[in-house]
N, C-alpha and C. Protein backbone atom coordinates (compact mmCIF):
# COMPACT_ATOMS: atom_id res chain seq x y z
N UNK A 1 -6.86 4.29 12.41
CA UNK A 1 -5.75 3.97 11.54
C UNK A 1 -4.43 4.17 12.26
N UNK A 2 -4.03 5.44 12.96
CA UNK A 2 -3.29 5.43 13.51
C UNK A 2 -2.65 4.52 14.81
N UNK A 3 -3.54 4.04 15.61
CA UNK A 3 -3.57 3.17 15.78
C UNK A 3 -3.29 1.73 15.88
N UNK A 4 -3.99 0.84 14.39
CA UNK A 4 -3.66 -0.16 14.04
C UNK A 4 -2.80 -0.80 13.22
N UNK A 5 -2.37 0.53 12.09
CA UNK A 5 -2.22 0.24 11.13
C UNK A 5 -0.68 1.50 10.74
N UNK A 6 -0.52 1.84 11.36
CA UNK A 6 0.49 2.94 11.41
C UNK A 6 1.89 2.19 10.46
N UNK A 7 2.79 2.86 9.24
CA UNK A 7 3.64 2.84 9.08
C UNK A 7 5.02 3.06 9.67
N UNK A 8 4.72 3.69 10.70
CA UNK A 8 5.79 4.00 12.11
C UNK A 8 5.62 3.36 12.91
N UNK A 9 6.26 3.99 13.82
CA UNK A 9 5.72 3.42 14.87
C UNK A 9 5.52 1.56 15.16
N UNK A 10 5.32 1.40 16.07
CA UNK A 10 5.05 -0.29 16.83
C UNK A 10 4.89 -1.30 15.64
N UNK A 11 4.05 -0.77 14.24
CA UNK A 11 4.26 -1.38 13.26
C UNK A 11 4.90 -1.91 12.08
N UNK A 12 6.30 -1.42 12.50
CA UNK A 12 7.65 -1.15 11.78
C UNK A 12 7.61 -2.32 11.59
N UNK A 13 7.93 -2.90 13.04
CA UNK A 13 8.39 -4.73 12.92
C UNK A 13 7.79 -5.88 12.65
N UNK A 14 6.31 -5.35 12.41
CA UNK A 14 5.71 -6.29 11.29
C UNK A 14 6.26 -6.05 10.14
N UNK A 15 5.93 -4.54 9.79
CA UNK A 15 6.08 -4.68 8.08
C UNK A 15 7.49 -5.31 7.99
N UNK A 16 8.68 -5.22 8.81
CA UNK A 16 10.04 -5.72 8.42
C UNK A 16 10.45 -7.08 8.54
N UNK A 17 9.43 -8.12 9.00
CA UNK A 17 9.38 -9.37 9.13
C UNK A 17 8.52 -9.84 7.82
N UNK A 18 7.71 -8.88 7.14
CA UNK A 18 6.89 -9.41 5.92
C UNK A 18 7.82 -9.03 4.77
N UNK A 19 9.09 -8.13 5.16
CA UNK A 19 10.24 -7.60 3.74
C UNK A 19 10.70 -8.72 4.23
N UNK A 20 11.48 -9.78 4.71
CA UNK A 20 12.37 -10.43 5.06
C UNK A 20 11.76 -11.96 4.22
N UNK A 21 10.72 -11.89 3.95
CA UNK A 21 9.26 -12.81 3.17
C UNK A 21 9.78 -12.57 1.97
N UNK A 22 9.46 -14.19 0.73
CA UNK A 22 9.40 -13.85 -0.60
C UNK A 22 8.03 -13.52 -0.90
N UNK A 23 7.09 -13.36 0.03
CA UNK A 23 5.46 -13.08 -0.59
C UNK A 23 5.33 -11.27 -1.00
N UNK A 24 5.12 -11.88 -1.86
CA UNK A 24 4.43 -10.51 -3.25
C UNK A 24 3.68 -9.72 -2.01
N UNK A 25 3.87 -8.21 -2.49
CA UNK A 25 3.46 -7.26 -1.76
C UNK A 25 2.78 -6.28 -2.68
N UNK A 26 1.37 -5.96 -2.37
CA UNK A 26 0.96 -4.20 -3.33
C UNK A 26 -0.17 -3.66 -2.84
N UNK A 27 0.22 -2.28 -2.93
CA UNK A 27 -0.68 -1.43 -2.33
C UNK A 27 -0.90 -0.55 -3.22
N UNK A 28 -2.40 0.15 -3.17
CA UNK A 28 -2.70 1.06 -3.94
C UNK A 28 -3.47 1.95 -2.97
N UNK A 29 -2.41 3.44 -3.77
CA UNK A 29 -2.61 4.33 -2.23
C UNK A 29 -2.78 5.54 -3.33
N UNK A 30 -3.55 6.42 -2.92
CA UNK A 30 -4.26 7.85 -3.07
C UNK A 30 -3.67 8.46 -2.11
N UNK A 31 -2.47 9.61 -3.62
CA UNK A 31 -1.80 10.52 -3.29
C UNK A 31 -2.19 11.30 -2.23
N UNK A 32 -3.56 11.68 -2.43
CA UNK A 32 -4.01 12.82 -1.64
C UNK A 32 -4.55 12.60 0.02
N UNK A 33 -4.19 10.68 0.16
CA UNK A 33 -4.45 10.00 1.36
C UNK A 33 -4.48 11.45 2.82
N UNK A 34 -5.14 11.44 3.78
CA UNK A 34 -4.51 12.16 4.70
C UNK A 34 -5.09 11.39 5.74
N UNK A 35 -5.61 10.19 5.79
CA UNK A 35 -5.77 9.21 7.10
C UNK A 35 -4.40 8.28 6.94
N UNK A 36 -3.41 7.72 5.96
CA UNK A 36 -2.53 7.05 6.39
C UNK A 36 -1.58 8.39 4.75
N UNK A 37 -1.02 8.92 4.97
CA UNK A 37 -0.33 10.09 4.15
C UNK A 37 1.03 9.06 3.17
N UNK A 38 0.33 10.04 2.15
CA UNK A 38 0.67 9.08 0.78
C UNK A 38 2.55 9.16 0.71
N UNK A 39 2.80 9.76 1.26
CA UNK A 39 4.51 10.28 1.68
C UNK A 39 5.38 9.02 2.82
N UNK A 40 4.32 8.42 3.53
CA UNK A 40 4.74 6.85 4.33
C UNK A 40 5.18 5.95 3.34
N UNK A 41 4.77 5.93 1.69
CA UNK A 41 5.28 4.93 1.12
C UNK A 41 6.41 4.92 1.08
N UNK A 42 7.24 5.57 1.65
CA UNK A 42 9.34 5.61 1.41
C UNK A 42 9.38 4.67 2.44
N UNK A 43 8.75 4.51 3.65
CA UNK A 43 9.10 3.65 4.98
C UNK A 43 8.65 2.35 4.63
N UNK A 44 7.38 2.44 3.91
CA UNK A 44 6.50 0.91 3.76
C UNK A 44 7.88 0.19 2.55
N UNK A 45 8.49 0.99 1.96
CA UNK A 45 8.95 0.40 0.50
C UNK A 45 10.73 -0.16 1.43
N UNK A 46 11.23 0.82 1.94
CA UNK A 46 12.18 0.16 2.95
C UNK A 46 11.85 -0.76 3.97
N UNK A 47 11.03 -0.83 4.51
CA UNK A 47 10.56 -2.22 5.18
C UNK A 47 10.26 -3.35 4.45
N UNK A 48 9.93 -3.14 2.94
CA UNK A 48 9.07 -4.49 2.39
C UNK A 48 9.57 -3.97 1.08
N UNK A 49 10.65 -4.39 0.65
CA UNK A 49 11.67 -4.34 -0.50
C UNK A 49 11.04 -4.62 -1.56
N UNK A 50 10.23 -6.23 -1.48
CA UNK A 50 9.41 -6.55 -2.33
C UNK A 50 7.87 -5.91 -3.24
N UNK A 51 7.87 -4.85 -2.16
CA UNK A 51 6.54 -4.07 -2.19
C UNK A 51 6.35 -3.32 -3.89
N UNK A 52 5.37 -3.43 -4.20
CA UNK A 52 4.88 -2.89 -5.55
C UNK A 52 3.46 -1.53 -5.35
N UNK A 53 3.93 -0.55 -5.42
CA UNK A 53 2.61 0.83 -5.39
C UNK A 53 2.37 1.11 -6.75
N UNK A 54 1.30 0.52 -6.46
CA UNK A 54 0.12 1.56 -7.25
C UNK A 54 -0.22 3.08 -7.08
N UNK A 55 0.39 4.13 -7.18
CA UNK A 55 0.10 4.94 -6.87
C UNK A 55 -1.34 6.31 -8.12
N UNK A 56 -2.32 6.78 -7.00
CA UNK A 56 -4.12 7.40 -7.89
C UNK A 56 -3.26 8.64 -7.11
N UNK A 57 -3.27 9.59 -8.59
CA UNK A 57 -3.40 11.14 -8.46
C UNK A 57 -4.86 11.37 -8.31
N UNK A 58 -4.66 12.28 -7.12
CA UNK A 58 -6.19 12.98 -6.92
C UNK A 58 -7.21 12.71 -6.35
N UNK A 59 -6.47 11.35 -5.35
CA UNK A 59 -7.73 10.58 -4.69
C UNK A 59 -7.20 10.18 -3.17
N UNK A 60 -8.18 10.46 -2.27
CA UNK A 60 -7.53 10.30 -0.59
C UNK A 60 -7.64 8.69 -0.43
N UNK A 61 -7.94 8.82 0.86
CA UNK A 61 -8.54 7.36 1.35
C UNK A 61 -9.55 6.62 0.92
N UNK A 62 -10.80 7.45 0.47
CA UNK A 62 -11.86 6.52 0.17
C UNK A 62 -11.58 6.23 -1.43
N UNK A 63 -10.48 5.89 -1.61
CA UNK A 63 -10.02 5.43 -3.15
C UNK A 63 -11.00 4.18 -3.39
N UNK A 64 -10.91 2.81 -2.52
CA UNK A 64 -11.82 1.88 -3.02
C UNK A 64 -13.26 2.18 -3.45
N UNK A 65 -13.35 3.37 -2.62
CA UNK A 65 -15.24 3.87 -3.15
C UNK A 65 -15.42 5.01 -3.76
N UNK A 66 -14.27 5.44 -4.10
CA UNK A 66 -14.19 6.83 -5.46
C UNK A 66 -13.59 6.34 -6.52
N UNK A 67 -12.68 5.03 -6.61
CA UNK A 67 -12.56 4.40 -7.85
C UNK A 67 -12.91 3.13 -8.30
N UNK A 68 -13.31 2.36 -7.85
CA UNK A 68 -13.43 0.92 -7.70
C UNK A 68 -12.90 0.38 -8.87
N UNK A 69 -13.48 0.84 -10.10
CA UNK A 69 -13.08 -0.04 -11.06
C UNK A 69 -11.23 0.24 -11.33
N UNK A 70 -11.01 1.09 -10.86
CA UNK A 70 -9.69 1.42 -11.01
C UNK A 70 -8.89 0.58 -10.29
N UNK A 71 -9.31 0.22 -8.83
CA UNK A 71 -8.52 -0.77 -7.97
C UNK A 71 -8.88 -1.96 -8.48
N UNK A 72 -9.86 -2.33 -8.68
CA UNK A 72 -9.99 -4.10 -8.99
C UNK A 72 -9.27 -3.79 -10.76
N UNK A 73 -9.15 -3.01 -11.27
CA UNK A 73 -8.31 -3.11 -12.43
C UNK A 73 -7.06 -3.60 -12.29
N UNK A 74 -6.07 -2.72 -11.38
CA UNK A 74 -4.98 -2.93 -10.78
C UNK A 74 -4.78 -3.98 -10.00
N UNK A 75 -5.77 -3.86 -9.23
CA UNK A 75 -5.32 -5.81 -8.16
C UNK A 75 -5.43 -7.16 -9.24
N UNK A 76 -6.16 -7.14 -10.00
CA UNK A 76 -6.63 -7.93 -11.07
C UNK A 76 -5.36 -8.07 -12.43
N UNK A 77 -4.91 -6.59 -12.26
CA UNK A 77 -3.25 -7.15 -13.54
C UNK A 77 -2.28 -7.36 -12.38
N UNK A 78 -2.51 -7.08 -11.37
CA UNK A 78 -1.16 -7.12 -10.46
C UNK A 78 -1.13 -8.76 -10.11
N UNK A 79 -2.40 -9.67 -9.75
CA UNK A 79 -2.37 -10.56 -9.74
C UNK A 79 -2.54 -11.83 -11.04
N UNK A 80 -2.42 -10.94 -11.68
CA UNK A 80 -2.12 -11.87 -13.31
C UNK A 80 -0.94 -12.00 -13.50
N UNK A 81 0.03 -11.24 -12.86
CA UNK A 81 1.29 -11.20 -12.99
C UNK A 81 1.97 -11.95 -11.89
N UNK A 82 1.50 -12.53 -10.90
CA UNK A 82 1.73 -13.23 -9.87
C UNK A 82 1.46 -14.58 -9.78
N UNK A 83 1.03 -15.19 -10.54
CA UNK A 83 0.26 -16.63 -10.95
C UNK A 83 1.72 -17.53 -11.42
């Protein structure tokens, strides 16, 4: 993660070429994240203005496989609202 996908770092100037975009942005991130730390969303939200968080008390990284129905809940109204 750190790596590829980093909110700092080398990946700044993607995310700030995708804020500069009218395409819809959302992430759903688990507070308790500690592979990408749930506290990066201040940088992701200044890079990508447009950006919309979902933010899960009480859940790290493996949020898609400790909540599932909770994320396809959320991606599913988030994209009802995007149509």
């Amino acid at each position: 993660t750190i790596r590829n996908a980093p909110v700092f770092g080398g990946a700044a100037e993607i995310y700030k070429k995708v804020g500069t975009t009218d395409i819809p942005v959302f992430t759903i991130w688990g507070e308790d994240d500690y592979q990408v730390a749930f506290a990066q969303w201040v940088n992701l939200k200044r890079y990508i203005p447009q950006l919309e968080i979902h933010a899960v008390p009480n859940v790290d990284h493996s949020l898609p496989y400790a909540q599932p129905d909770l994320v396809n809940t959320a991606l599913m109204d988030w994209m009802s609202r995007k149509r």
